[in-house]
PDB file of N, CA and C in Angstrom:
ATOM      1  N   UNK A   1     -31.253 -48.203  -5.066  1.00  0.00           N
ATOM      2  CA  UNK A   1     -30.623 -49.420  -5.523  1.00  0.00           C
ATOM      3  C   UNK A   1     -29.340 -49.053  -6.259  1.00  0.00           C
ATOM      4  N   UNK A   2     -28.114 -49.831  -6.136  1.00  0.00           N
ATOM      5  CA  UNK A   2     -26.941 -49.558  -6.582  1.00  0.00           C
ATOM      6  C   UNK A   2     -27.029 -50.563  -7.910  1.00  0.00           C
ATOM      7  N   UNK A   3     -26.395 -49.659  -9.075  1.00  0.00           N
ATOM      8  CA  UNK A   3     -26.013 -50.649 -10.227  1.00  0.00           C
ATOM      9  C   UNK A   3     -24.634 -50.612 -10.240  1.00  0.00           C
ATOM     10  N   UNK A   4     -24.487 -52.276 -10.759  1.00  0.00           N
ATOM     11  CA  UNK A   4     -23.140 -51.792 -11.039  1.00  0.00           C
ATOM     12  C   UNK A   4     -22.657 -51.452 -11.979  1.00  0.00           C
ATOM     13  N   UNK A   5     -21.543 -50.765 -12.061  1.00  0.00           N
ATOM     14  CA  UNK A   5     -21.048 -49.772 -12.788  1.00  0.00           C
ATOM     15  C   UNK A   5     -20.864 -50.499 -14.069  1.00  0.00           C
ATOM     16  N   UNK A   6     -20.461 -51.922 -14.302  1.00  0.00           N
ATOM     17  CA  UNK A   6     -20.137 -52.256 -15.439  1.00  0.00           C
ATOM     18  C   UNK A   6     -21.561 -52.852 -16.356  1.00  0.00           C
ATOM     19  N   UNK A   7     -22.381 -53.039 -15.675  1.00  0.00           N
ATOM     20  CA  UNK A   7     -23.592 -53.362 -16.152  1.00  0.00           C
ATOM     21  C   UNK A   7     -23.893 -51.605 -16.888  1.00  0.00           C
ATOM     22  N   UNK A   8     -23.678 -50.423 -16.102  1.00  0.00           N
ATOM     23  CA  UNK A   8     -24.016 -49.609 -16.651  1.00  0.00           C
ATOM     24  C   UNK A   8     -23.116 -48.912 -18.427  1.00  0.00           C
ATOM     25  N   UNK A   9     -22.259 -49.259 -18.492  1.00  0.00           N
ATOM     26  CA  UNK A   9     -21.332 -49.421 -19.260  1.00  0.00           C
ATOM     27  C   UNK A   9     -21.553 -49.979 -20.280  1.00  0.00           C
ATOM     28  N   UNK A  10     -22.045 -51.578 -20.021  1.00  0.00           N
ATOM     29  CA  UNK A  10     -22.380 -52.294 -20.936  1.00  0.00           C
ATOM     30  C   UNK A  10     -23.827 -51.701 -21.649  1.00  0.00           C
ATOM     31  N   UNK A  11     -24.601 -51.405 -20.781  1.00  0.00           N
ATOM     32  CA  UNK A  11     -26.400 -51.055 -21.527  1.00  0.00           C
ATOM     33  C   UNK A  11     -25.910 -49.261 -22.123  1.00  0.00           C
ATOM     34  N   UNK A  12     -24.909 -48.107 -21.999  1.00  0.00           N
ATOM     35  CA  UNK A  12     -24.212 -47.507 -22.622  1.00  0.00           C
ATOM     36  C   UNK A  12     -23.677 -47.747 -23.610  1.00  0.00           C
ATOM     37  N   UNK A  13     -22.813 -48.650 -24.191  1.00  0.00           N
ATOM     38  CA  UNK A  13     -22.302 -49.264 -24.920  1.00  0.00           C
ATOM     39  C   UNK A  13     -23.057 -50.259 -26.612  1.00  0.00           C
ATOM     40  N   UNK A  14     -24.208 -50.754 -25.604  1.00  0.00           N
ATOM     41  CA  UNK A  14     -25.480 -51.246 -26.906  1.00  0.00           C
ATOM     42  C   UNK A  14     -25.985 -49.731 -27.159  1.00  0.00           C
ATOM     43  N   UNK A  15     -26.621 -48.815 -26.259  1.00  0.00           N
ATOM     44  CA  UNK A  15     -27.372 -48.407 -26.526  1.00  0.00           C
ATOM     45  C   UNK A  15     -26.413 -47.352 -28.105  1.00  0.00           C
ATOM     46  N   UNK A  16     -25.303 -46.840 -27.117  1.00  0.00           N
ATOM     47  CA  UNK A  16     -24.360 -45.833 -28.232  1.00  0.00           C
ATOM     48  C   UNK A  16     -24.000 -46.391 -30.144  1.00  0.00           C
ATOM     49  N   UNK A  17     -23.742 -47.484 -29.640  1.00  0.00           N
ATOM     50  CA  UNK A  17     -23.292 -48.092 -31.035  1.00  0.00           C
ATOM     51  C   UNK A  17     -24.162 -48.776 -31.975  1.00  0.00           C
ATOM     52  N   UNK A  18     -25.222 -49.247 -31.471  1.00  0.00           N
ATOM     53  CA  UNK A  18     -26.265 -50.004 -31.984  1.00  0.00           C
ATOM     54  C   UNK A  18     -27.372 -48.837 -32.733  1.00  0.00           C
ATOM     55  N   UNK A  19     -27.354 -47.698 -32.363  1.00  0.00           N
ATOM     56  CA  UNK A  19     -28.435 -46.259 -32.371  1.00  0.00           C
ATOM     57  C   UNK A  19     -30.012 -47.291 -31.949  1.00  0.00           C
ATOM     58  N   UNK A  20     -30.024 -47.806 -30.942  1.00  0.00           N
ATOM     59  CA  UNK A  20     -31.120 -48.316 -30.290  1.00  0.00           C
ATOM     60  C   UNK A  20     -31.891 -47.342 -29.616  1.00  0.00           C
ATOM     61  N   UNK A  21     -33.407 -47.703 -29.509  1.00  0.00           N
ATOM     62  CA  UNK A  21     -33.978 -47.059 -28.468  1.00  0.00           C
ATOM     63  C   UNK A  21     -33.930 -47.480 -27.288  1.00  0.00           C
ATOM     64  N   UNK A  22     -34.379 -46.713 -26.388  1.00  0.00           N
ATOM     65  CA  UNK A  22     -34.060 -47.295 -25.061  1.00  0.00           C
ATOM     66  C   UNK A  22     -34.644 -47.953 -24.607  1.00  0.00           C
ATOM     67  N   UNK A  23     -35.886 -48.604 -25.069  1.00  0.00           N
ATOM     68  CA  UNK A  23     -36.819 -49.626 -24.757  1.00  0.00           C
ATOM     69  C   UNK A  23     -36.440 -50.837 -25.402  1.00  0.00           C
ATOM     70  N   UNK A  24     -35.414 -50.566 -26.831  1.00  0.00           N
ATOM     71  CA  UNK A  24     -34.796 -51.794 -27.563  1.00  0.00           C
ATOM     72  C   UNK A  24     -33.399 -51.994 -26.667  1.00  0.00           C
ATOM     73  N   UNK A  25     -32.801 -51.368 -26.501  1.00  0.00           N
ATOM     74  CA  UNK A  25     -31.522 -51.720 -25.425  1.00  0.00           C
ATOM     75  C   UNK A  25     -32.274 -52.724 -24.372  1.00  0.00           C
ATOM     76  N   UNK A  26     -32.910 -51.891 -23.640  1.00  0.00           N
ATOM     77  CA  UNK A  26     -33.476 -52.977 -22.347  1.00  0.00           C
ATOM     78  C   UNK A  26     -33.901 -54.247 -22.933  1.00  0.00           C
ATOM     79  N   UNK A  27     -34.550 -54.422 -23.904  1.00  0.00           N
ATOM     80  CA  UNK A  27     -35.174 -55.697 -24.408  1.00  0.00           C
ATOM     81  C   UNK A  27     -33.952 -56.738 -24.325  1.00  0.00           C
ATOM     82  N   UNK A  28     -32.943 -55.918 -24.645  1.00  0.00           N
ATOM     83  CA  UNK A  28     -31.297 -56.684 -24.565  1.00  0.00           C
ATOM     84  C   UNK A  28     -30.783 -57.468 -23.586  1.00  0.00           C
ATOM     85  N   UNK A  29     -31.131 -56.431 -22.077  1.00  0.00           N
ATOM     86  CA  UNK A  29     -31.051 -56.878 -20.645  1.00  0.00           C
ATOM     87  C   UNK A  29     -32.244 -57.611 -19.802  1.00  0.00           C
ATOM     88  N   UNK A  30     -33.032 -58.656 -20.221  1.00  0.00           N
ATOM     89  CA  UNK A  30     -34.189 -58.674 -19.744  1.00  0.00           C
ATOM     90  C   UNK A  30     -34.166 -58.622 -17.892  1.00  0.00           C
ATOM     91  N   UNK A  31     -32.846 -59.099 -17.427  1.00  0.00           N
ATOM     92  CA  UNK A  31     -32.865 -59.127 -16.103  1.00  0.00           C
ATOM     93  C   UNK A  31     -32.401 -58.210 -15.208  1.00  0.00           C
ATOM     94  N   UNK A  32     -31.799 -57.214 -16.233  1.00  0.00           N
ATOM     95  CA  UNK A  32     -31.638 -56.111 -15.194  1.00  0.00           C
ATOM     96  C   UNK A  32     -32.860 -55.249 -14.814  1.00  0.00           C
ATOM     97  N   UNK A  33     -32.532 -54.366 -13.900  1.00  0.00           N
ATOM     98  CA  UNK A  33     -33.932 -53.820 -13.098  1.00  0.00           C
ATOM     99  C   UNK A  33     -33.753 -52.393 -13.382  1.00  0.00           C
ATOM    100  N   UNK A  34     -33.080 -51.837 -14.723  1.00  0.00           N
ATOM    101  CA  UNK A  34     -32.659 -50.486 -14.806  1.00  0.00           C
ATOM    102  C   UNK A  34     -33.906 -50.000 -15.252  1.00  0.00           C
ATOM    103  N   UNK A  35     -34.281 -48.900 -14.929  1.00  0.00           N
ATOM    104  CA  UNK A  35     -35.300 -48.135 -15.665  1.00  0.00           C
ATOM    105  C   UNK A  35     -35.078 -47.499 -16.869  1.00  0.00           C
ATOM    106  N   UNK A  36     -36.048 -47.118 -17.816  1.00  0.00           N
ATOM    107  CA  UNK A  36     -35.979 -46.343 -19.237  1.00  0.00           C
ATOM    108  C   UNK A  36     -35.442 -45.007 -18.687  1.00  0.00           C
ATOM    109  N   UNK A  37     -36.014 -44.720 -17.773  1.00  0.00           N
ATOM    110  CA  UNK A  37     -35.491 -42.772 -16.932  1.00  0.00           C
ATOM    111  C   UNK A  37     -34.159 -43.108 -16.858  1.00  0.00           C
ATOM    112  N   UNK A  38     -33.778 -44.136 -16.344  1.00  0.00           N
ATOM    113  CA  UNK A  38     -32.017 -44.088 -15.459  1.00  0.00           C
ATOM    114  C   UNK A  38     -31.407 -44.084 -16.725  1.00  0.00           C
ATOM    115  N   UNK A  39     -31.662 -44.971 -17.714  1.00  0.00           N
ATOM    116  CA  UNK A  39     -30.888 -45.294 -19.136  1.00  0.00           C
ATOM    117  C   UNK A  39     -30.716 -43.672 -19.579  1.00  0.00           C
ATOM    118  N   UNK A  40     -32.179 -43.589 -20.052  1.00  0.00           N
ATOM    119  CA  UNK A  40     -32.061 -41.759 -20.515  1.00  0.00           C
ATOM    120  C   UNK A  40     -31.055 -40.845 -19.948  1.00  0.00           C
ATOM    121  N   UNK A  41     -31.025 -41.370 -18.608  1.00  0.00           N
ATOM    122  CA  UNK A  41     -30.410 -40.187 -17.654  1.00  0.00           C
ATOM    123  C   UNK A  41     -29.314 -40.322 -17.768  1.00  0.00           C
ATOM    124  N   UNK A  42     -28.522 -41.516 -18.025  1.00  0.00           N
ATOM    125  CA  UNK A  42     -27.202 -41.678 -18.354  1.00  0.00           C
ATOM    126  C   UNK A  42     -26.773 -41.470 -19.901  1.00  0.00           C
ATOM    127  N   UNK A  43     -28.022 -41.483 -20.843  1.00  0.00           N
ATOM    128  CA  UNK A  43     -27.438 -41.069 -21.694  1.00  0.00           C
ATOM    129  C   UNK A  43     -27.443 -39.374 -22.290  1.00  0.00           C
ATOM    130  N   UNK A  44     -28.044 -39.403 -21.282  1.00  0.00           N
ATOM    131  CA  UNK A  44     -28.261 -37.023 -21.346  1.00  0.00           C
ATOM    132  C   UNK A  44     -26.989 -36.806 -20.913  1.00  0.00           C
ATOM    133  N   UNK A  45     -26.267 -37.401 -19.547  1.00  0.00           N
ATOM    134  CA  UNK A  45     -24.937 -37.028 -19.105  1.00  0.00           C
ATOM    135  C   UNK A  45     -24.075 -37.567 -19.655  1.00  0.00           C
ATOM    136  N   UNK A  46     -24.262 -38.359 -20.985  1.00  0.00           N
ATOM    137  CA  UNK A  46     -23.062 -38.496 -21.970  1.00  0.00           C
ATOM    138  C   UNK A  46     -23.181 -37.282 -22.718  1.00  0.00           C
ATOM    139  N   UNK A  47     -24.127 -37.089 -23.239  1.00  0.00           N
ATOM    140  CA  UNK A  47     -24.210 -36.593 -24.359  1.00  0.00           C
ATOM    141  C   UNK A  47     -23.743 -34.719 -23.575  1.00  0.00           C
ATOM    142  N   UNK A  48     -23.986 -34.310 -22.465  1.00  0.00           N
ATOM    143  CA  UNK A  48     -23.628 -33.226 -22.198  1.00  0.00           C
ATOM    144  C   UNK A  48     -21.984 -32.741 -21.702  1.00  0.00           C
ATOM    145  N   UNK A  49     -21.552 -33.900 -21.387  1.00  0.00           N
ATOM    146  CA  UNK A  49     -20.401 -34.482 -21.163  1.00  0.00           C
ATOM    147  C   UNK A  49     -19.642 -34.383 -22.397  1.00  0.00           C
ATOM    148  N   UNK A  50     -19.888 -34.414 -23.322  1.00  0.00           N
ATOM    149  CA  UNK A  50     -19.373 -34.179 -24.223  1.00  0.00           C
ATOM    150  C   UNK A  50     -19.171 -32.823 -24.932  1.00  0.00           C
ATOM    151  N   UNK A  51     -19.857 -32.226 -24.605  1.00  0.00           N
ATOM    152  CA  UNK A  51     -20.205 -30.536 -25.274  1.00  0.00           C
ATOM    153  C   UNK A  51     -19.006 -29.685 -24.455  1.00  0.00           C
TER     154      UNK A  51
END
């Protein structure tokens, strides 16, 4: 399944600034269909992305 990119951005964006968990971010999006893994996974390749 393709997300789109700005949806991904946006659930990046709560999750970074808010210091949410990733089960409280999603609570945010009730209608998106992202998983807790995909969230994580995008936020491991920030965070390594950065180093």
């Amino acid at each position: 399944m393709a997300i789109d990119a700005s949806l991904k951005l946006e659930i990046r964006a709560v999750y970074e600034s808010n210091n949410l968990s990733v089960a409280k971010v999603l609570e945010r999006f009730p209608s998106c269909e992202v998983s807790a893994k995909t969230v994580e996974s995008w936020v491991k390749k920030r965070e390594l992305d950065q180093k």
